[in-house]
PDB file of N, CA and C in Angstrom:
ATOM      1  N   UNK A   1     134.490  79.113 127.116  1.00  0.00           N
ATOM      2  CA  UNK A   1     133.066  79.088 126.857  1.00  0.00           C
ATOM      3  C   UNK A   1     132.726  80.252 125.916  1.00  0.00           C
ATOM      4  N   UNK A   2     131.931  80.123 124.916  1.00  0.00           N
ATOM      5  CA  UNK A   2     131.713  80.853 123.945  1.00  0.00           C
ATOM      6  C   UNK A   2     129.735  81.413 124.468  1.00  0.00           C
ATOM      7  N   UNK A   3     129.929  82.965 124.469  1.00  0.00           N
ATOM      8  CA  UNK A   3     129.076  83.572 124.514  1.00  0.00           C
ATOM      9  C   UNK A   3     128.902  84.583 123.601  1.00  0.00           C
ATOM     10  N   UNK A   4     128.821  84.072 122.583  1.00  0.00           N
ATOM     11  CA  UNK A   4     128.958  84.564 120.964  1.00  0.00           C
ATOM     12  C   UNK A   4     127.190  84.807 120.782  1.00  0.00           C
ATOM     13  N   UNK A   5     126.801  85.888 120.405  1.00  0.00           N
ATOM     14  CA  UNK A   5     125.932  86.205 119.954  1.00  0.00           C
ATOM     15  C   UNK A   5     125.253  85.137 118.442  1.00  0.00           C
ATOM     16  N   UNK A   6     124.005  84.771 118.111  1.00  0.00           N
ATOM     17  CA  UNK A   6     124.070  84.398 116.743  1.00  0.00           C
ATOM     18  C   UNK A   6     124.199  85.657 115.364  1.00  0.00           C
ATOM     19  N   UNK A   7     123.890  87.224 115.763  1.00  0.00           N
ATOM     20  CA  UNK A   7     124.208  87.783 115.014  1.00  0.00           C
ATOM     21  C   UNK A   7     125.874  88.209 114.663  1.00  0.00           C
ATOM     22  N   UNK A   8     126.785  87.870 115.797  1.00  0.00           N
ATOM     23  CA  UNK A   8     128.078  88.304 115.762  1.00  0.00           C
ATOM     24  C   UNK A   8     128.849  87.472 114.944  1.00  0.00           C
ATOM     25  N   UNK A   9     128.105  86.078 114.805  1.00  0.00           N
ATOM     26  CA  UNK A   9     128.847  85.222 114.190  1.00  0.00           C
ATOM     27  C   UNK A   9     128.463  85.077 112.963  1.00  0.00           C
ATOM     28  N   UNK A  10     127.542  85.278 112.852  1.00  0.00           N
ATOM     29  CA  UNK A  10     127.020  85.470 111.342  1.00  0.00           C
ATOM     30  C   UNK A  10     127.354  86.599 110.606  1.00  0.00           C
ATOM     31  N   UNK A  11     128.349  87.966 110.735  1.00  0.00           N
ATOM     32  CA  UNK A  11     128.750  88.824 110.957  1.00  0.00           C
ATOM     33  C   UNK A  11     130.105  88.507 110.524  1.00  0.00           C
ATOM     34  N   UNK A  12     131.081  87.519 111.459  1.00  0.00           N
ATOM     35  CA  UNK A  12     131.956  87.016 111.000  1.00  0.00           C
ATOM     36  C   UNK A  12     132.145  85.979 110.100  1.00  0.00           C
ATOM     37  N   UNK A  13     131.614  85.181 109.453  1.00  0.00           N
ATOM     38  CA  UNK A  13     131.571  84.253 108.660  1.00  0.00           C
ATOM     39  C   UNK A  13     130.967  84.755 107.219  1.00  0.00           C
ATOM     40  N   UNK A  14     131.919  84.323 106.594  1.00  0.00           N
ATOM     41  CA  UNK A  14     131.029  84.788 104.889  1.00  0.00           C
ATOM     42  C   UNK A  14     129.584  83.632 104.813  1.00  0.00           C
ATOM     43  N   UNK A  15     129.132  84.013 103.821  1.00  0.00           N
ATOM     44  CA  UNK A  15     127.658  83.634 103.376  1.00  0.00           C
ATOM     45  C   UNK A  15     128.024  82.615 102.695  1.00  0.00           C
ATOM     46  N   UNK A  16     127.034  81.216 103.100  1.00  0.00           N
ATOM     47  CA  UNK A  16     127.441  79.986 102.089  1.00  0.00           C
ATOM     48  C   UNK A  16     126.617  80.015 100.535  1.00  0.00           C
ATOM     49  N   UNK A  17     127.001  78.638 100.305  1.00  0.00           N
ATOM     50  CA  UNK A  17     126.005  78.855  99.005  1.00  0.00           C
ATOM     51  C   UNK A  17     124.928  78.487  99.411  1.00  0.00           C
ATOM     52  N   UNK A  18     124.246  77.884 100.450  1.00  0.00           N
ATOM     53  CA  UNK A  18     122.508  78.152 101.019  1.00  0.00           C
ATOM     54  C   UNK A  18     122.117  79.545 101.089  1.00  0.00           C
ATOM     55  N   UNK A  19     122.913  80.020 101.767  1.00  0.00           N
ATOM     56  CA  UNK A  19     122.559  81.816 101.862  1.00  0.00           C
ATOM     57  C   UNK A  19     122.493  82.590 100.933  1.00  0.00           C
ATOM     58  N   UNK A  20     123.155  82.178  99.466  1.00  0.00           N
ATOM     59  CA  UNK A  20     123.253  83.023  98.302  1.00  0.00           C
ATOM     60  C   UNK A  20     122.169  82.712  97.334  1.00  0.00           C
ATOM     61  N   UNK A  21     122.084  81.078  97.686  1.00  0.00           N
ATOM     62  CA  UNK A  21     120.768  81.108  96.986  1.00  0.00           C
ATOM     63  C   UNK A  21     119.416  81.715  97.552  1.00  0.00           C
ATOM     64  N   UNK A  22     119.146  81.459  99.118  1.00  0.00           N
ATOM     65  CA  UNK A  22     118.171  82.218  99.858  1.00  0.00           C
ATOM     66  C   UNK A  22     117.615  83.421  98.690  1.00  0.00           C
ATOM     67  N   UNK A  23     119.071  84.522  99.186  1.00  0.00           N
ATOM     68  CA  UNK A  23     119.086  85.664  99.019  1.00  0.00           C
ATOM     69  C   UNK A  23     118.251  85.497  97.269  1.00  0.00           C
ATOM     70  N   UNK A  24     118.959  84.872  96.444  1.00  0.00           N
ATOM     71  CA  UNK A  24     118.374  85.069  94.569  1.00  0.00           C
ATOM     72  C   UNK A  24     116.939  84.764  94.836  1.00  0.00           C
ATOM     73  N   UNK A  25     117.070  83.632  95.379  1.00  0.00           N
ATOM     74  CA  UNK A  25     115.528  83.464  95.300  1.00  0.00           C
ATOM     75  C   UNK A  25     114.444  84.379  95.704  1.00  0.00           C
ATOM     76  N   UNK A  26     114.781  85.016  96.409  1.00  0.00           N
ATOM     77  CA  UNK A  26     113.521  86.032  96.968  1.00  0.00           C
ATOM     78  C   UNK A  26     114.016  87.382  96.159  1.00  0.00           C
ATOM     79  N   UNK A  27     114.967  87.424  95.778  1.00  0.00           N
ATOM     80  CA  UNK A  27     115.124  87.940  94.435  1.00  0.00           C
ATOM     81  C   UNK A  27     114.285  88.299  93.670  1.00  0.00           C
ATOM     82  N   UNK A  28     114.489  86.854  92.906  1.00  0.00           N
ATOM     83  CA  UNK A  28     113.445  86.162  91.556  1.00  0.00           C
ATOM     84  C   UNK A  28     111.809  86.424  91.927  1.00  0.00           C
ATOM     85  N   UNK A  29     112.290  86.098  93.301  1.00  0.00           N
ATOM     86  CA  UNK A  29     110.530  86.418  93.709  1.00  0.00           C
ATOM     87  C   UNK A  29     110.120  87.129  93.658  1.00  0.00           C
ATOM     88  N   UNK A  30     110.584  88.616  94.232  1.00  0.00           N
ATOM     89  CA  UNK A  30     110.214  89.845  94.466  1.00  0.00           C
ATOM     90  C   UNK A  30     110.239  90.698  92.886  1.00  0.00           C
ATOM     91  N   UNK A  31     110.626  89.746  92.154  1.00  0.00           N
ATOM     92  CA  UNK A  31     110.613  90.585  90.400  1.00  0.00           C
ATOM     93  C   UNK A  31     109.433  89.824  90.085  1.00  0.00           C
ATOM     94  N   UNK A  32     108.765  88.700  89.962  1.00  0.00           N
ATOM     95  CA  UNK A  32     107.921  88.024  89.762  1.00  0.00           C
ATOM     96  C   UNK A  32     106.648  88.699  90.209  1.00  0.00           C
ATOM     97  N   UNK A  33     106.407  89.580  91.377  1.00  0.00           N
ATOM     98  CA  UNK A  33     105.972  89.572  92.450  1.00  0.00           C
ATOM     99  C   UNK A  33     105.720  90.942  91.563  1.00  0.00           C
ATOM    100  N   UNK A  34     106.674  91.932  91.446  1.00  0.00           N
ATOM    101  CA  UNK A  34     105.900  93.282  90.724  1.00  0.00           C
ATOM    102  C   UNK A  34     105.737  93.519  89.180  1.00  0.00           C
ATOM    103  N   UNK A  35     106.135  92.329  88.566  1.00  0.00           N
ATOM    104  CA  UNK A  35     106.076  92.234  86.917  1.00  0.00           C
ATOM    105  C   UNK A  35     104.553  92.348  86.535  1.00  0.00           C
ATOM    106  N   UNK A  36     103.559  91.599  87.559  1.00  0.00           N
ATOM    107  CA  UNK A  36     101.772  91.862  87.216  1.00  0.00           C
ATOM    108  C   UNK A  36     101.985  93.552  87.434  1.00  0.00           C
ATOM    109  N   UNK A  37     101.982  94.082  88.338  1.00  0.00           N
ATOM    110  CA  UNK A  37     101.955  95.403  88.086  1.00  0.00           C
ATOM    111  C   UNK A  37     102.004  96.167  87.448  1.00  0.00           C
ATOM    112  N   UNK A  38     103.416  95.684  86.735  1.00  0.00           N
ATOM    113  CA  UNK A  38     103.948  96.611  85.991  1.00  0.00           C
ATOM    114  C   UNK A  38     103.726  96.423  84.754  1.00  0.00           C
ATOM    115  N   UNK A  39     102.950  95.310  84.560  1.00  0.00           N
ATOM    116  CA  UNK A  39     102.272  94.884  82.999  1.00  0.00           C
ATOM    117  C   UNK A  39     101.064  94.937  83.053  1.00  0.00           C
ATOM    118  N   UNK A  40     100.096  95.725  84.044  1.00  0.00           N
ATOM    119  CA  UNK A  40      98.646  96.408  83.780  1.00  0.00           C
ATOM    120  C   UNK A  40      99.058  97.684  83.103  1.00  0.00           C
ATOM    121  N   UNK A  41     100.018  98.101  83.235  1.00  0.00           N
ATOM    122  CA  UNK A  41     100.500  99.172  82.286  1.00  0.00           C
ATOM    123  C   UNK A  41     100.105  98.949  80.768  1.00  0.00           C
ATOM    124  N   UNK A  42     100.468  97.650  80.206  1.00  0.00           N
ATOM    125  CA  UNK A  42     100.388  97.324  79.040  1.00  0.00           C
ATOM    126  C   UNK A  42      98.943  96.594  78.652  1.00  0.00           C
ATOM    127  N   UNK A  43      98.225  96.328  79.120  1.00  0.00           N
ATOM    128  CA  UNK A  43      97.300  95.364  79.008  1.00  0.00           C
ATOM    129  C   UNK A  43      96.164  95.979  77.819  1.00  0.00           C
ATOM    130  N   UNK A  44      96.203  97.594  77.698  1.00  0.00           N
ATOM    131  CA  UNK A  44      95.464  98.213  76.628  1.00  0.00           C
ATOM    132  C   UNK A  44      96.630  97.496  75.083  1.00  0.00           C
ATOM    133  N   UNK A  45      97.801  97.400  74.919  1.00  0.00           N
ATOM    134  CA  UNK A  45      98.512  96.976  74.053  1.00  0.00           C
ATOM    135  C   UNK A  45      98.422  95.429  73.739  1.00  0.00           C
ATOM    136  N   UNK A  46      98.527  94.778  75.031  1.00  0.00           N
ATOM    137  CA  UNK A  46      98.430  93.284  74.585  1.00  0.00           C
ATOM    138  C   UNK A  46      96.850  93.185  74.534  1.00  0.00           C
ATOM    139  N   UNK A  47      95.499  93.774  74.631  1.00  0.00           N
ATOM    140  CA  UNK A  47      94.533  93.459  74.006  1.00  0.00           C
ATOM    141  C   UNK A  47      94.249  93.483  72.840  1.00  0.00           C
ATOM    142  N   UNK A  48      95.288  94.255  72.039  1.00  0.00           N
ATOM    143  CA  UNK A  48      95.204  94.777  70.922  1.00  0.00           C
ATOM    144  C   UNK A  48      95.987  93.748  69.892  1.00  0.00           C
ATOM    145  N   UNK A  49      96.961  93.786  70.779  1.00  0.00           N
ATOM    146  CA  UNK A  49      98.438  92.875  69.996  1.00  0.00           C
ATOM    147  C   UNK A  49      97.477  91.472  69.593  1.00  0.00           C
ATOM    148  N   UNK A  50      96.973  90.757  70.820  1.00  0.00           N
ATOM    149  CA  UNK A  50      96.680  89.295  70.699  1.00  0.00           C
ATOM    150  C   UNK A  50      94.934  89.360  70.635  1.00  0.00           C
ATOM    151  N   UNK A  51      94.622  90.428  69.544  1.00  0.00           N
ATOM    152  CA  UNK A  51      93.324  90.545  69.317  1.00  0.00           C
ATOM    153  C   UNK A  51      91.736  90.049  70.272  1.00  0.00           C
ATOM    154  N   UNK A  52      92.593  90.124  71.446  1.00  0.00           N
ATOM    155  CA  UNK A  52      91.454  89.609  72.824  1.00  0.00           C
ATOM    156  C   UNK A  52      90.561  90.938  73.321  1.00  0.00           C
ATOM    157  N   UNK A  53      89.290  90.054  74.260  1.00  0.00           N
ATOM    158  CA  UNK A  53      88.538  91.255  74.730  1.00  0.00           C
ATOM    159  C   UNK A  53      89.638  92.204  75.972  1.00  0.00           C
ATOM    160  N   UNK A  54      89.491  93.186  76.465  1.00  0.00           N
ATOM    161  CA  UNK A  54      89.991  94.134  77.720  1.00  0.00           C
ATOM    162  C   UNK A  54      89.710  92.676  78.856  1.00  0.00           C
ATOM    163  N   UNK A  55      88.643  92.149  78.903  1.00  0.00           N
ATOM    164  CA  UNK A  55      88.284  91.512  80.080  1.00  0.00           C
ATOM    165  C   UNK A  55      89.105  90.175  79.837  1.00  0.00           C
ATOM    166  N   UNK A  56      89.594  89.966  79.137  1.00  0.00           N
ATOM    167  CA  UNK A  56      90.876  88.608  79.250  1.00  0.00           C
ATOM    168  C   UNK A  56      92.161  89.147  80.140  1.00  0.00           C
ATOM    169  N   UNK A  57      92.864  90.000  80.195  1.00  0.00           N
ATOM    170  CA  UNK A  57      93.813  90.576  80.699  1.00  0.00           C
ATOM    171  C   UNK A  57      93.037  90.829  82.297  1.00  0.00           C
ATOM    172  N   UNK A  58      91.971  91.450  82.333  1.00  0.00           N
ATOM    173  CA  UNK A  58      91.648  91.356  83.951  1.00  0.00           C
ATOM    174  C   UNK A  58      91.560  90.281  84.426  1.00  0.00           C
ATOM    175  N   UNK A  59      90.677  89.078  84.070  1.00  0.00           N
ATOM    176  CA  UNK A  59      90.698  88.001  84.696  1.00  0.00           C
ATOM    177  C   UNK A  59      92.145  87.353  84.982  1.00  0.00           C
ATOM    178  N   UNK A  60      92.970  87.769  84.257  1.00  0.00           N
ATOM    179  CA  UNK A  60      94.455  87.197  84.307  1.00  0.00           C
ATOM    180  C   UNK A  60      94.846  87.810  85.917  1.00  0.00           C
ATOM    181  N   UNK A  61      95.193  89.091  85.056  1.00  0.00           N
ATOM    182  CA  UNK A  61      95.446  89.998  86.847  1.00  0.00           C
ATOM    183  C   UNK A  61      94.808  89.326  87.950  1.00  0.00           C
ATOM    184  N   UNK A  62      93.246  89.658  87.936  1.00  0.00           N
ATOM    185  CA  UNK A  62      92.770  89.277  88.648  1.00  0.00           C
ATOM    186  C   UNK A  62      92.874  87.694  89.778  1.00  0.00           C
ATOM    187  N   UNK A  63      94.108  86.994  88.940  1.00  0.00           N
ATOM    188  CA  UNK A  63      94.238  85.422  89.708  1.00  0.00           C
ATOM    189  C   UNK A  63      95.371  85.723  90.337  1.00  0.00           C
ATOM    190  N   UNK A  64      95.853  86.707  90.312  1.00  0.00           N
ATOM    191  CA  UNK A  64      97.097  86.734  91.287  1.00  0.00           C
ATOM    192  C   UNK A  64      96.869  87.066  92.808  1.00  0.00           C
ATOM    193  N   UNK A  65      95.979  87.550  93.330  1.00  0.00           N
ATOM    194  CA  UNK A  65      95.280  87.320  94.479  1.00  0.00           C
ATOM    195  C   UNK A  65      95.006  86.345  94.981  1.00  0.00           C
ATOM    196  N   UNK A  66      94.550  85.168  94.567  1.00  0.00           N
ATOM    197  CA  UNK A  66      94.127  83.522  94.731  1.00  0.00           C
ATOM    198  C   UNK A  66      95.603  82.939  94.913  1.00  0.00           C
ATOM    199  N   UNK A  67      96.150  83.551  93.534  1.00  0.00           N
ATOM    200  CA  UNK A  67      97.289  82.740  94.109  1.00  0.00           C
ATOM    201  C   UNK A  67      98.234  82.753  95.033  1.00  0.00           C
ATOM    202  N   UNK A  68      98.011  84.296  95.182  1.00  0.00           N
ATOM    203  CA  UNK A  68      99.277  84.475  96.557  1.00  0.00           C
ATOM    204  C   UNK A  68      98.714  84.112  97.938  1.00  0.00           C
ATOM    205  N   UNK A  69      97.267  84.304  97.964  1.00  0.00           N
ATOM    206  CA  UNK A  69      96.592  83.522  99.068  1.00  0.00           C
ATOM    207  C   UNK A  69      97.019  82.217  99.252  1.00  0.00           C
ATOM    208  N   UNK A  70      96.711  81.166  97.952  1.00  0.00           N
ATOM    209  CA  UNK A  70      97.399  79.951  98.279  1.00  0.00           C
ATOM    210  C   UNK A  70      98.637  79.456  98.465  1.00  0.00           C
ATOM    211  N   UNK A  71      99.712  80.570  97.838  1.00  0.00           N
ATOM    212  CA  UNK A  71     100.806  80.160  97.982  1.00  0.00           C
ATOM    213  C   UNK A  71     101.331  80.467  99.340  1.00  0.00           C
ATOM    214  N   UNK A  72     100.345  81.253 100.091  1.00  0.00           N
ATOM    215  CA  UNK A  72     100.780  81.615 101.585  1.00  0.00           C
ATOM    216  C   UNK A  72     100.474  80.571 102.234  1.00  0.00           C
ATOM    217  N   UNK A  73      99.187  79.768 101.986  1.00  0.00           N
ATOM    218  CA  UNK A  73      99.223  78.877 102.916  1.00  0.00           C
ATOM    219  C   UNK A  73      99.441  77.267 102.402  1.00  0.00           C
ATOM    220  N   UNK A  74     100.011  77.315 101.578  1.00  0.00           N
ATOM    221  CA  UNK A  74     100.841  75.705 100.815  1.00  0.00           C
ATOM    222  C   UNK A  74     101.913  75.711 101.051  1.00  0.00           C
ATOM    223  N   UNK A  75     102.684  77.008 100.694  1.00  0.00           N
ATOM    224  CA  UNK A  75     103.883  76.903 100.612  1.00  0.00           C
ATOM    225  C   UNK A  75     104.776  76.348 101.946  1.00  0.00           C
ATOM    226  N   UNK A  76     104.798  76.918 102.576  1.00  0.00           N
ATOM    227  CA  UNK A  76     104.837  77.053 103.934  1.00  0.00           C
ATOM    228  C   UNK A  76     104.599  75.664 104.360  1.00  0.00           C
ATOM    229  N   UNK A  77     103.982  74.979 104.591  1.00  0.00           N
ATOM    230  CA  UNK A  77     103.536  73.323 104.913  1.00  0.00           C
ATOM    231  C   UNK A  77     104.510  72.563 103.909  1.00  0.00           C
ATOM    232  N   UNK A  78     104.508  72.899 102.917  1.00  0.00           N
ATOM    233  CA  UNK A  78     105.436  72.295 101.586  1.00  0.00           C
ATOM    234  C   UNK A  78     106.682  72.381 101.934  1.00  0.00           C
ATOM    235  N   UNK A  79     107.123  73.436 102.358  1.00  0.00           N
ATOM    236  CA  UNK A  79     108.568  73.481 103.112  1.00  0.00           C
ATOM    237  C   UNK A  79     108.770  73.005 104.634  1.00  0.00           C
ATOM    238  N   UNK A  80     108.089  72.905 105.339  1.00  0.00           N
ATOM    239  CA  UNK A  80     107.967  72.362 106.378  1.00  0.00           C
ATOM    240  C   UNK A  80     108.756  70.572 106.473  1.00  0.00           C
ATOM    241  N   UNK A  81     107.705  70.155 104.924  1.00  0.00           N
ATOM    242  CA  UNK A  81     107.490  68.602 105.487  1.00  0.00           C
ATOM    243  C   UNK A  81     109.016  68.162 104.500  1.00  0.00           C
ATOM    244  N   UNK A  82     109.419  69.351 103.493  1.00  0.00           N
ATOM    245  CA  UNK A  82     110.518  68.502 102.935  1.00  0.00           C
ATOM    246  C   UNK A  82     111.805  68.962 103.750  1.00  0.00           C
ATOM    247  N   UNK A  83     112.253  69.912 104.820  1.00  0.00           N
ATOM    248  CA  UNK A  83     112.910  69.897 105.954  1.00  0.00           C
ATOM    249  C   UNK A  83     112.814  69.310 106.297  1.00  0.00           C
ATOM    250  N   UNK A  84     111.582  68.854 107.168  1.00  0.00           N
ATOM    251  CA  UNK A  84     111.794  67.188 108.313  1.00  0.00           C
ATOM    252  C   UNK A  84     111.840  66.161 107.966  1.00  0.00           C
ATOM    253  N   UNK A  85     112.303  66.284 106.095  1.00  0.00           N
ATOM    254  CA  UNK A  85     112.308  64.844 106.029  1.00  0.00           C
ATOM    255  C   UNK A  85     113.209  64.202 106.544  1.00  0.00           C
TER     256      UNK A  85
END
């Protein structure tokens, strides 16, 4: 009778390719995820570059809030229903 922990065995077994992709993907995500950040840095340059007002670049920023709101609560149901399919 096996009284194997689920962390012990997961421990012993290498990582499949579900797990490797897991892992990239939240990856990809988590670069996605601080690239707005790190491009309010620039937003005095790209107003300039692409001859727009300052307030085009905020409203941009500004939708990434909406969207991570929605993607919290879509996503999640979205993955749900294509598992049980």
């Amino acid at each position: 009778m096996h009284n194997d922990s689920i962390p012990a065995r997961l421990a012993r077994s290498p990582m499949q390719a579900r797990q490797l992709i897991a892992v990239a993907l939240c990856c990809l995500i988590n670069m996605a995820d601080g690239f707005d950040v790190r491009s309010l840095a620039l937003a005095p340059h790209i107003t300039r570059e692409w001859g727009v007002t300052p307030a085009a670049p905020g409203m941009a920023f500004s939708a990434a809030l909406p969207g991570l709101v929605l993607g919290v609560r879509l996503v999640p149901q979205l993955a749900n229903q294509v598992v049980r399919r």
